[in-house]
PDB file of N, CA and C in Angstrom:
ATOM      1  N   UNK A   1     -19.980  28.185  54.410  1.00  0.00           N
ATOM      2  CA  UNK A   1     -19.132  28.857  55.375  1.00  0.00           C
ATOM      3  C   UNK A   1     -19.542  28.415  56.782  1.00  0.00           C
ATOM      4  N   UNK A   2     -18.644  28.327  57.674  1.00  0.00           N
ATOM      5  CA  UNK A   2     -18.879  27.273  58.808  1.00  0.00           C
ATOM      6  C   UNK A   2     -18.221  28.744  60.109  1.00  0.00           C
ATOM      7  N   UNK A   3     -19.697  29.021  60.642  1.00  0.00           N
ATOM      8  CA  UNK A   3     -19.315  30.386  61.770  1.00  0.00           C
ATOM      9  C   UNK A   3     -19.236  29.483  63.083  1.00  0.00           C
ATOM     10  N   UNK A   4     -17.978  30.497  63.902  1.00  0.00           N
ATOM     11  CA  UNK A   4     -17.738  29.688  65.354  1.00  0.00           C
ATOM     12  C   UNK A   4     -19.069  29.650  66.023  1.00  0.00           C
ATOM     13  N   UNK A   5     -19.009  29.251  67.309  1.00  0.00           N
ATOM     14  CA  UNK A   5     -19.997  28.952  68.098  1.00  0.00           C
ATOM     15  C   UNK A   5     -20.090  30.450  68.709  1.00  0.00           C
ATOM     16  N   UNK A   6     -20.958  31.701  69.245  1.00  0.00           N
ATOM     17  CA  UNK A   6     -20.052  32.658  70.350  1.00  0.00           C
ATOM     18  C   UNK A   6     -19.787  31.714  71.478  1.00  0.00           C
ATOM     19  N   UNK A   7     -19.162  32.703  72.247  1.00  0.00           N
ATOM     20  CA  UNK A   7     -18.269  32.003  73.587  1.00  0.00           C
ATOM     21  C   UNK A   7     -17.889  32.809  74.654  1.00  0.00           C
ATOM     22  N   UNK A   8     -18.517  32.717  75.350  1.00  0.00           N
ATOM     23  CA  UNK A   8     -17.741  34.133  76.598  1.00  0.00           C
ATOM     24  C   UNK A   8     -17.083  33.423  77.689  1.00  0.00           C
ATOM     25  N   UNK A   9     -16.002  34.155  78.386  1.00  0.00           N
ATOM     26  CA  UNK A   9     -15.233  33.817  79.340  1.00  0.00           C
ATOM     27  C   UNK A   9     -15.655  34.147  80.722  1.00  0.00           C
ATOM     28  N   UNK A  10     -16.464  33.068  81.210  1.00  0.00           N
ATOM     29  CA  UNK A  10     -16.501  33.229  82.847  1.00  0.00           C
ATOM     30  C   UNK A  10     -15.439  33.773  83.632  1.00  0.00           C
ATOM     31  N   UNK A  11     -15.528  34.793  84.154  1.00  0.00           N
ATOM     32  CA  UNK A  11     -14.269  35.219  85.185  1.00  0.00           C
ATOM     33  C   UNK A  11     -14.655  35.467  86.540  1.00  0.00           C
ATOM     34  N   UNK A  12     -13.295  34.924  87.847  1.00  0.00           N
ATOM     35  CA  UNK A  12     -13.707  35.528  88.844  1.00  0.00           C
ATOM     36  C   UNK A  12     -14.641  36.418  89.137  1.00  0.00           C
ATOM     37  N   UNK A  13     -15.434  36.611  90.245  1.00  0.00           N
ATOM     38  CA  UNK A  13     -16.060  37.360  90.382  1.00  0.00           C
ATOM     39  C   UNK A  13     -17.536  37.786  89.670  1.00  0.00           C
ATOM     40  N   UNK A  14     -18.324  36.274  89.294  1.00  0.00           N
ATOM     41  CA  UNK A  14     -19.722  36.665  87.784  1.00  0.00           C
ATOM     42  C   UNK A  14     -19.500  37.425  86.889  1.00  0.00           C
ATOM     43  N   UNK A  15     -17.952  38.143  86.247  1.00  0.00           N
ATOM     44  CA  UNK A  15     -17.807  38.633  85.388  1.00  0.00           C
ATOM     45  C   UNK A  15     -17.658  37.234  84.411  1.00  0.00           C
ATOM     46  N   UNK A  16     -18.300  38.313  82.883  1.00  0.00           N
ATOM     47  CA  UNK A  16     -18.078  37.777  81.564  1.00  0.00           C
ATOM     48  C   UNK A  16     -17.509  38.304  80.873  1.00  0.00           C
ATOM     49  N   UNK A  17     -16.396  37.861  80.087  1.00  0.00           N
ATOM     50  CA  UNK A  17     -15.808  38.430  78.979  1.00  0.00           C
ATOM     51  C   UNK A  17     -16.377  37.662  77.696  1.00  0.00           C
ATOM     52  N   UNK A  18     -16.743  38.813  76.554  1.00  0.00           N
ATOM     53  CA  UNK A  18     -17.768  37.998  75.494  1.00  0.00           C
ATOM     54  C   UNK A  18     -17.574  39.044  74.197  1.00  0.00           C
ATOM     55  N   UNK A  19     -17.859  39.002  72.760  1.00  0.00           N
ATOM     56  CA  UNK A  19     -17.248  39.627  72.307  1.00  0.00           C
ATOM     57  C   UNK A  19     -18.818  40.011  71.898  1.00  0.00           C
ATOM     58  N   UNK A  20     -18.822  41.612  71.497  1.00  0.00           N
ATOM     59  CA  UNK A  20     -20.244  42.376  71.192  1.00  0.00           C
ATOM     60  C   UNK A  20     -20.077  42.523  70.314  1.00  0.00           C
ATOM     61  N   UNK A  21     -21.517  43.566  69.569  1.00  0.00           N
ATOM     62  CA  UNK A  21     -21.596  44.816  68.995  1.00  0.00           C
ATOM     63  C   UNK A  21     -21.664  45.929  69.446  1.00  0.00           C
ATOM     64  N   UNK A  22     -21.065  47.181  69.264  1.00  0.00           N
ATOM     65  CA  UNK A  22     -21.397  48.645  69.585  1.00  0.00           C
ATOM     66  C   UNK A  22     -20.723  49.328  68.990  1.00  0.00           C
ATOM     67  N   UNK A  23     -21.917  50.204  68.583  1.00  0.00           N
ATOM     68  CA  UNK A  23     -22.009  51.486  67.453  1.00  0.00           C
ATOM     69  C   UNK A  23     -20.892  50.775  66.432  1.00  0.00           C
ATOM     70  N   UNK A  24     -21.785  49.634  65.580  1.00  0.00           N
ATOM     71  CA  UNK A  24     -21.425  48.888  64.813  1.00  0.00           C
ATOM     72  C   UNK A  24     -20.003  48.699  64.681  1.00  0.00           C
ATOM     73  N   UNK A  25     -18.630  48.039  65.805  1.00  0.00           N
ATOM     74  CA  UNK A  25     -17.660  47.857  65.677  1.00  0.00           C
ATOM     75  C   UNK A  25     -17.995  46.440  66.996  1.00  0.00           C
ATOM     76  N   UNK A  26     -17.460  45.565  66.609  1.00  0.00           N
ATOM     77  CA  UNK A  26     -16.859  44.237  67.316  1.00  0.00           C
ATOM     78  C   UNK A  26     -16.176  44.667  68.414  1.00  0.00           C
ATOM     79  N   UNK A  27     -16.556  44.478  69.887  1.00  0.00           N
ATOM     80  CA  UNK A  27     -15.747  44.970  70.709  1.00  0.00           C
ATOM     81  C   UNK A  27     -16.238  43.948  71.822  1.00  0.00           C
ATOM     82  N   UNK A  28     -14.459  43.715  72.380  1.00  0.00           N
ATOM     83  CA  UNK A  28     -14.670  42.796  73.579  1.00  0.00           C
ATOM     84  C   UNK A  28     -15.084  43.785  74.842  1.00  0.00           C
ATOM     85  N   UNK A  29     -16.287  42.951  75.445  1.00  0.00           N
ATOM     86  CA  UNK A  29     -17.084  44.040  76.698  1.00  0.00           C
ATOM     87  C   UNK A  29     -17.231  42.733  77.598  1.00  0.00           C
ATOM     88  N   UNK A  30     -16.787  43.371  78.643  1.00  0.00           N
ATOM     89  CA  UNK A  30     -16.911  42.929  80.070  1.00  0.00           C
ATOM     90  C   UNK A  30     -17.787  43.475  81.113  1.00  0.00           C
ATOM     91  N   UNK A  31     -19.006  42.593  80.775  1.00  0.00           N
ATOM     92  CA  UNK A  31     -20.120  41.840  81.439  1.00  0.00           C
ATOM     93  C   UNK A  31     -20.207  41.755  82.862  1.00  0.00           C
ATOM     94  N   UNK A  32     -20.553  42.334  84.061  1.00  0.00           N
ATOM     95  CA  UNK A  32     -20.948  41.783  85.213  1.00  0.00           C
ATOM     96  C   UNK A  32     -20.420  42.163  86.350  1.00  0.00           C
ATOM     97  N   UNK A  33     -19.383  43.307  85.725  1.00  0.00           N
ATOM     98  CA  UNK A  33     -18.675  44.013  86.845  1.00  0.00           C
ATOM     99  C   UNK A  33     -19.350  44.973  87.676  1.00  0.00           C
ATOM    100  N   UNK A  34     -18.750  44.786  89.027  1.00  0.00           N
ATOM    101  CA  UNK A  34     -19.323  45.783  90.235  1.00  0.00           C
ATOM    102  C   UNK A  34     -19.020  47.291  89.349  1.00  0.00           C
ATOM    103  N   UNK A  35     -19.573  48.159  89.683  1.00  0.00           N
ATOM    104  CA  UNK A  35     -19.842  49.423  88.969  1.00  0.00           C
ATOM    105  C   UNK A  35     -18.912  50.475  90.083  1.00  0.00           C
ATOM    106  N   UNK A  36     -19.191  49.673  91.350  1.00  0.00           N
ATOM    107  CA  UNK A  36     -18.522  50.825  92.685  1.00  0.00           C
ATOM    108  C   UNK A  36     -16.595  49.986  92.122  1.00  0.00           C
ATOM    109  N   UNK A  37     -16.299  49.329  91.574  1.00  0.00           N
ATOM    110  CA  UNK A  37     -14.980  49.116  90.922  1.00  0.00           C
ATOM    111  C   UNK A  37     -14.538  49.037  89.557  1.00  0.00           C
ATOM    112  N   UNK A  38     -15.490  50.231  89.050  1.00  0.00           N
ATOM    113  CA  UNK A  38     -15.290  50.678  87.235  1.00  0.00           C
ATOM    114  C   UNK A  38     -14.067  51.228  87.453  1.00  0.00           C
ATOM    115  N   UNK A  39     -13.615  52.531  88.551  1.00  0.00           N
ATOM    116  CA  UNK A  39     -12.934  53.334  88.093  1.00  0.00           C
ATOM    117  C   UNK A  39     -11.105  52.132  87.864  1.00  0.00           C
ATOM    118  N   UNK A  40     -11.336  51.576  88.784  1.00  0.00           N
ATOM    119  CA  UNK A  40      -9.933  50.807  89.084  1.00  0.00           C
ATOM    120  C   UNK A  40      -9.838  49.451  87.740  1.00  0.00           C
ATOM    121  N   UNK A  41     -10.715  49.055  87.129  1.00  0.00           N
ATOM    122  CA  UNK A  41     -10.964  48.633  85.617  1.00  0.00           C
ATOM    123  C   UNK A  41     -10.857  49.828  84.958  1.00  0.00           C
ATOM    124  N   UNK A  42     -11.186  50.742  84.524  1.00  0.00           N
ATOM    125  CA  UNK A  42     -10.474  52.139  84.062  1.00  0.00           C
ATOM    126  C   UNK A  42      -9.109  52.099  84.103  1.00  0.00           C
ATOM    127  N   UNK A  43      -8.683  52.196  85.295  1.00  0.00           N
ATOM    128  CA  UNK A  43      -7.068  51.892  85.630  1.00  0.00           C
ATOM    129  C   UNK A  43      -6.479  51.503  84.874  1.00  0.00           C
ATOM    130  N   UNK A  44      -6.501  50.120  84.563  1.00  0.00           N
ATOM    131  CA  UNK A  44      -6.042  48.881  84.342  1.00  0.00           C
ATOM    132  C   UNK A  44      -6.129  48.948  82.831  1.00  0.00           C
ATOM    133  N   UNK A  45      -6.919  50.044  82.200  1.00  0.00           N
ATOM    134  CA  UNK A  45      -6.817  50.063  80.762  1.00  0.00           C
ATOM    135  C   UNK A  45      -7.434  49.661  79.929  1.00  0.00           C
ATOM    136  N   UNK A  46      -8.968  49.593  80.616  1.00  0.00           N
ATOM    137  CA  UNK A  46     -10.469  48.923  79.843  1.00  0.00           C
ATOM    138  C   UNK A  46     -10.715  50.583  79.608  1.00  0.00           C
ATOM    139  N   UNK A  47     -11.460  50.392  78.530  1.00  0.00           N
ATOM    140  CA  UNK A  47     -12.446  51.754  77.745  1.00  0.00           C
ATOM    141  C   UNK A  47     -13.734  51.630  78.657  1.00  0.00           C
ATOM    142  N   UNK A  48     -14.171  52.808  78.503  1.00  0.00           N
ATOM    143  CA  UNK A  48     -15.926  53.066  78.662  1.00  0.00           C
ATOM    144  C   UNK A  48     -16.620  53.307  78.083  1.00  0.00           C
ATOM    145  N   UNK A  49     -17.680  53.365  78.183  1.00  0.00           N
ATOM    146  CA  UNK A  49     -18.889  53.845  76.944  1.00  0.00           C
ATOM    147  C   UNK A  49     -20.174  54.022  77.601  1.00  0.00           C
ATOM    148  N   UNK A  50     -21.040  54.649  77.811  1.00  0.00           N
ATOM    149  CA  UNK A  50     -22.930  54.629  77.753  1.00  0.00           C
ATOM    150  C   UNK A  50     -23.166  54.074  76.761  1.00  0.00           C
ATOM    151  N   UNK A  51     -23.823  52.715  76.893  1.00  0.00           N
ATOM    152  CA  UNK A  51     -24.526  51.961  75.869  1.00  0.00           C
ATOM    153  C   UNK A  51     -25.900  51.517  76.283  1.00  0.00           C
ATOM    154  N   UNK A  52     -27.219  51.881  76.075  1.00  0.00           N
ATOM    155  CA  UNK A  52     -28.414  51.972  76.380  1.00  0.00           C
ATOM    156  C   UNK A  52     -28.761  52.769  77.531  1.00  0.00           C
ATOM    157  N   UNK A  53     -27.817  53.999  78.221  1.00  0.00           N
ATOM    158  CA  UNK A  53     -28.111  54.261  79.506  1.00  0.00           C
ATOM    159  C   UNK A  53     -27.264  53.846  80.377  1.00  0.00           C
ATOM    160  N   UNK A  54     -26.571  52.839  79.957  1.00  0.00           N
ATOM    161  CA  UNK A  54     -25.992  51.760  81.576  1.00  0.00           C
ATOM    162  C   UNK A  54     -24.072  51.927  81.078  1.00  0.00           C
ATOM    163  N   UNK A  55     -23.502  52.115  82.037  1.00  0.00           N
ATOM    164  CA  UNK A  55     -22.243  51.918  81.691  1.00  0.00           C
ATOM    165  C   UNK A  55     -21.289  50.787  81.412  1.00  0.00           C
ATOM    166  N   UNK A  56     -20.564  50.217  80.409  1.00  0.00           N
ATOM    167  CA  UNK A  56     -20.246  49.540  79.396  1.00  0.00           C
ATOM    168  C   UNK A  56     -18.570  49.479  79.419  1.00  0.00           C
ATOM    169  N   UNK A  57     -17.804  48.578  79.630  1.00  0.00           N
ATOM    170  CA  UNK A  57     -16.549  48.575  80.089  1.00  0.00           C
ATOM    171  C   UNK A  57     -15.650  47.570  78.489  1.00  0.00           C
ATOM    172  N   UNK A  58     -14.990  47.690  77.869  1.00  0.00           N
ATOM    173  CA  UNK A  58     -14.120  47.347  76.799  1.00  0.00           C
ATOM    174  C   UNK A  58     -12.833  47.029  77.043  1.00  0.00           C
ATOM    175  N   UNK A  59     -12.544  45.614  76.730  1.00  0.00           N
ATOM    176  CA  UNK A  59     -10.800  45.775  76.316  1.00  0.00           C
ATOM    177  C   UNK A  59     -10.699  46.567  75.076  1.00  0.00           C
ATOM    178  N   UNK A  60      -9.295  47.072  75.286  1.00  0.00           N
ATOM    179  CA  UNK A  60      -9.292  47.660  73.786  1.00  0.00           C
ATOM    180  C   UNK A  60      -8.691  46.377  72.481  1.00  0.00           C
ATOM    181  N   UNK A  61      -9.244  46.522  71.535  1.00  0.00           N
ATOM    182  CA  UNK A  61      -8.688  45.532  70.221  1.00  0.00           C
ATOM    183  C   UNK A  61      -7.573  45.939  69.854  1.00  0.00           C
ATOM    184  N   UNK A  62      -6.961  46.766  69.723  1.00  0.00           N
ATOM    185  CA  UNK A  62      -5.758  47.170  69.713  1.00  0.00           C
ATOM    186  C   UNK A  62      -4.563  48.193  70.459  1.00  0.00           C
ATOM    187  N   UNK A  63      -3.398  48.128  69.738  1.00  0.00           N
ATOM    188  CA  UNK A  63      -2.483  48.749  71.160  1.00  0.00           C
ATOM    189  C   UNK A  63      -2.151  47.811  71.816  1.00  0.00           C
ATOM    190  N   UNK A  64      -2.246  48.493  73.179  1.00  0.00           N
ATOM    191  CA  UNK A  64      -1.719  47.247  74.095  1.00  0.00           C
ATOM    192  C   UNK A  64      -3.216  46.387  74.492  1.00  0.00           C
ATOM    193  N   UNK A  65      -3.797  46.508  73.870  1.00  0.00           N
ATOM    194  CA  UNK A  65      -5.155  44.928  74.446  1.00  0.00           C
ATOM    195  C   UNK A  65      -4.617  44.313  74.532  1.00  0.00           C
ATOM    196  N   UNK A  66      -3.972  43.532  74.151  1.00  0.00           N
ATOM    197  CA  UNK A  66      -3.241  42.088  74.752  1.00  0.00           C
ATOM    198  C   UNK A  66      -2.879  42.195  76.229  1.00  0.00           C
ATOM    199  N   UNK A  67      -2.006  43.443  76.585  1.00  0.00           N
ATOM    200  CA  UNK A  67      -1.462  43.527  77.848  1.00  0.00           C
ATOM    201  C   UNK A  67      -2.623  43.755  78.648  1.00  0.00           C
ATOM    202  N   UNK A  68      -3.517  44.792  78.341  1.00  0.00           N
ATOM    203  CA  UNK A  68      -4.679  44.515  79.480  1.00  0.00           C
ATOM    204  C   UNK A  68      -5.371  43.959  79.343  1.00  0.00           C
ATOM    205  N   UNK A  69      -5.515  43.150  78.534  1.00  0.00           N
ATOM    206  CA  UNK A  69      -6.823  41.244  78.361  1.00  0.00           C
ATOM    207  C   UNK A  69      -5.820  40.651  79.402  1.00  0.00           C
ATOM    208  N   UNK A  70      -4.641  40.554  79.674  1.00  0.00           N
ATOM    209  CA  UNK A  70      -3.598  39.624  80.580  1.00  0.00           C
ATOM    210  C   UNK A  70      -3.469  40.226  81.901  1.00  0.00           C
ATOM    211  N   UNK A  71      -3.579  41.417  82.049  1.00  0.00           N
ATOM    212  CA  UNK A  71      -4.000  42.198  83.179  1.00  0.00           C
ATOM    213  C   UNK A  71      -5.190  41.450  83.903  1.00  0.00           C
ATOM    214  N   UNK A  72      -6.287  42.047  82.959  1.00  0.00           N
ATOM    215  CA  UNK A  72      -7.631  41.605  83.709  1.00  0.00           C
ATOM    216  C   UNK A  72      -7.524  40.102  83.912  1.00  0.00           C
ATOM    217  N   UNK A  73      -7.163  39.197  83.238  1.00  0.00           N
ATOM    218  CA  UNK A  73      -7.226  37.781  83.498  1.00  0.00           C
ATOM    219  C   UNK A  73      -6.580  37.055  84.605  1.00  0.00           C
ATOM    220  N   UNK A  74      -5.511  38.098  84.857  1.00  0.00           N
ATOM    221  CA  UNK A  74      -4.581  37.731  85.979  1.00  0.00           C
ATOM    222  C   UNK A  74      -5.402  38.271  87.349  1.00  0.00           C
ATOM    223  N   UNK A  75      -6.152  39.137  87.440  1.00  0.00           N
ATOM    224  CA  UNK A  75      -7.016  39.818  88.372  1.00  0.00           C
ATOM    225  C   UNK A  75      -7.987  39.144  88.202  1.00  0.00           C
ATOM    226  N   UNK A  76      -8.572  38.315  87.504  1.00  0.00           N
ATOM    227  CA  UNK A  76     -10.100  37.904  87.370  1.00  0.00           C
ATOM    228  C   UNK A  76     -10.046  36.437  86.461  1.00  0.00           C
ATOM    229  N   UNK A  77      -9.188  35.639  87.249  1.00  0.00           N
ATOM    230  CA  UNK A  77      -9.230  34.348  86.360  1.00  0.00           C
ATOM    231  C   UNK A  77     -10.121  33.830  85.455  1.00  0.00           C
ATOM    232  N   UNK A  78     -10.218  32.752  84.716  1.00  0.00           N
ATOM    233  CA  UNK A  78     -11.091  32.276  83.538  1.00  0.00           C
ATOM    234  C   UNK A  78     -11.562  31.111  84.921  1.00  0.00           C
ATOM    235  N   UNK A  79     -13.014  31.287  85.045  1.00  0.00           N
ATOM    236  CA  UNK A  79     -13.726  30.011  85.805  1.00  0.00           C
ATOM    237  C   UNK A  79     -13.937  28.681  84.834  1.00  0.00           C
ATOM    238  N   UNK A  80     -14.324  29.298  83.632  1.00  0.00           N
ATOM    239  CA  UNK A  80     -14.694  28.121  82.466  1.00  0.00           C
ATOM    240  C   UNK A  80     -14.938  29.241  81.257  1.00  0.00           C
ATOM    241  N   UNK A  81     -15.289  28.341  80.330  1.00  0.00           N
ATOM    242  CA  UNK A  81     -15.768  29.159  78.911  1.00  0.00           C
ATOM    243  C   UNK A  81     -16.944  28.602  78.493  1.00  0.00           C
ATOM    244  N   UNK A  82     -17.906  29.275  78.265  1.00  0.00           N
ATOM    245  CA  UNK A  82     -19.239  28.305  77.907  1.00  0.00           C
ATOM    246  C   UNK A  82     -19.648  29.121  76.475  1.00  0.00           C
ATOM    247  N   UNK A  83     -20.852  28.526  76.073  1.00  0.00           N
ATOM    248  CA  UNK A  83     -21.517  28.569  74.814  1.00  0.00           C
ATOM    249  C   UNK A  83     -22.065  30.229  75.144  1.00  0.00           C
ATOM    250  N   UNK A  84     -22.293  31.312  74.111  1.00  0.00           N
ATOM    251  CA  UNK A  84     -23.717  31.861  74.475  1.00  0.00           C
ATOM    252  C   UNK A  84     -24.589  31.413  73.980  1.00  0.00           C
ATOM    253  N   UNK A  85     -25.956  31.898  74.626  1.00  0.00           N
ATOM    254  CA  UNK A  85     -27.291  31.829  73.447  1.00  0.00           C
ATOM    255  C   UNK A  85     -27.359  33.458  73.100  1.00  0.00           C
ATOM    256  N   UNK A  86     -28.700  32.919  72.289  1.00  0.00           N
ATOM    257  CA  UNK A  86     -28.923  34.396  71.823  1.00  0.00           C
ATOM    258  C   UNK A  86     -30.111  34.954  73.323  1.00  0.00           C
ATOM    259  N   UNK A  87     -29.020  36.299  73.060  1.00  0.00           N
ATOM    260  CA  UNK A  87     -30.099  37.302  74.502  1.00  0.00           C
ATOM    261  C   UNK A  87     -29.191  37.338  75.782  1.00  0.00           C
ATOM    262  N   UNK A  88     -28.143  36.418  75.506  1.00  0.00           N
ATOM    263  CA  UNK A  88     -26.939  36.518  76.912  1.00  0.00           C
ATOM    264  C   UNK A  88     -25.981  37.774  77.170  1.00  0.00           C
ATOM    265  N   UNK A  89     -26.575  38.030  78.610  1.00  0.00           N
ATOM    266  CA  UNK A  89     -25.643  38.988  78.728  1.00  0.00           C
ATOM    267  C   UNK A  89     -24.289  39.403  79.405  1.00  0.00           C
TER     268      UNK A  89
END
């Protein structure tokens, strides 16, 4: 069996879009965002969560995720896409 590479999406602004784990479900989490502009990512139709203490921002996988993965992308372009390693956050 032949597994992808991971891969996260550089976006405007040192954000990463990258796909996790939490509380054992696969969830796309966005990495690197200013915290004083959670609530307006809230807005826009990302989830939240406390995950180790620190606050934790999600597209949703279903519903309309598509529309707000195209939201945020349009607000926070793709700079490049690179490899992860293991331990990237």
């Amino acid at each position: 069996m032949v597994r992808a590479m991971p891969m996260a999406l550089c976006l405007a602004e040192r954000q990463r879009n990258q796909r996790g784990l939490a509380m054992r479900l696969h969830r796309i989490e966005l990495a690197g965002f200013n915290p004083l502009g959670a609530e307006s990512l809230k807005a826009m139709g990302l989830m939240s969560g406390i995950i180790s203490w620190r606050l934790s921002l999600f597209v949703p996988t279903r519903g309309d995720g598509p529309a707000i993965l195209a939201r945020l992308l349009e607000r926070f372009p793709i700079s490049r896409v690179e490899a992860r390693t293991a331990g990237a956050v």
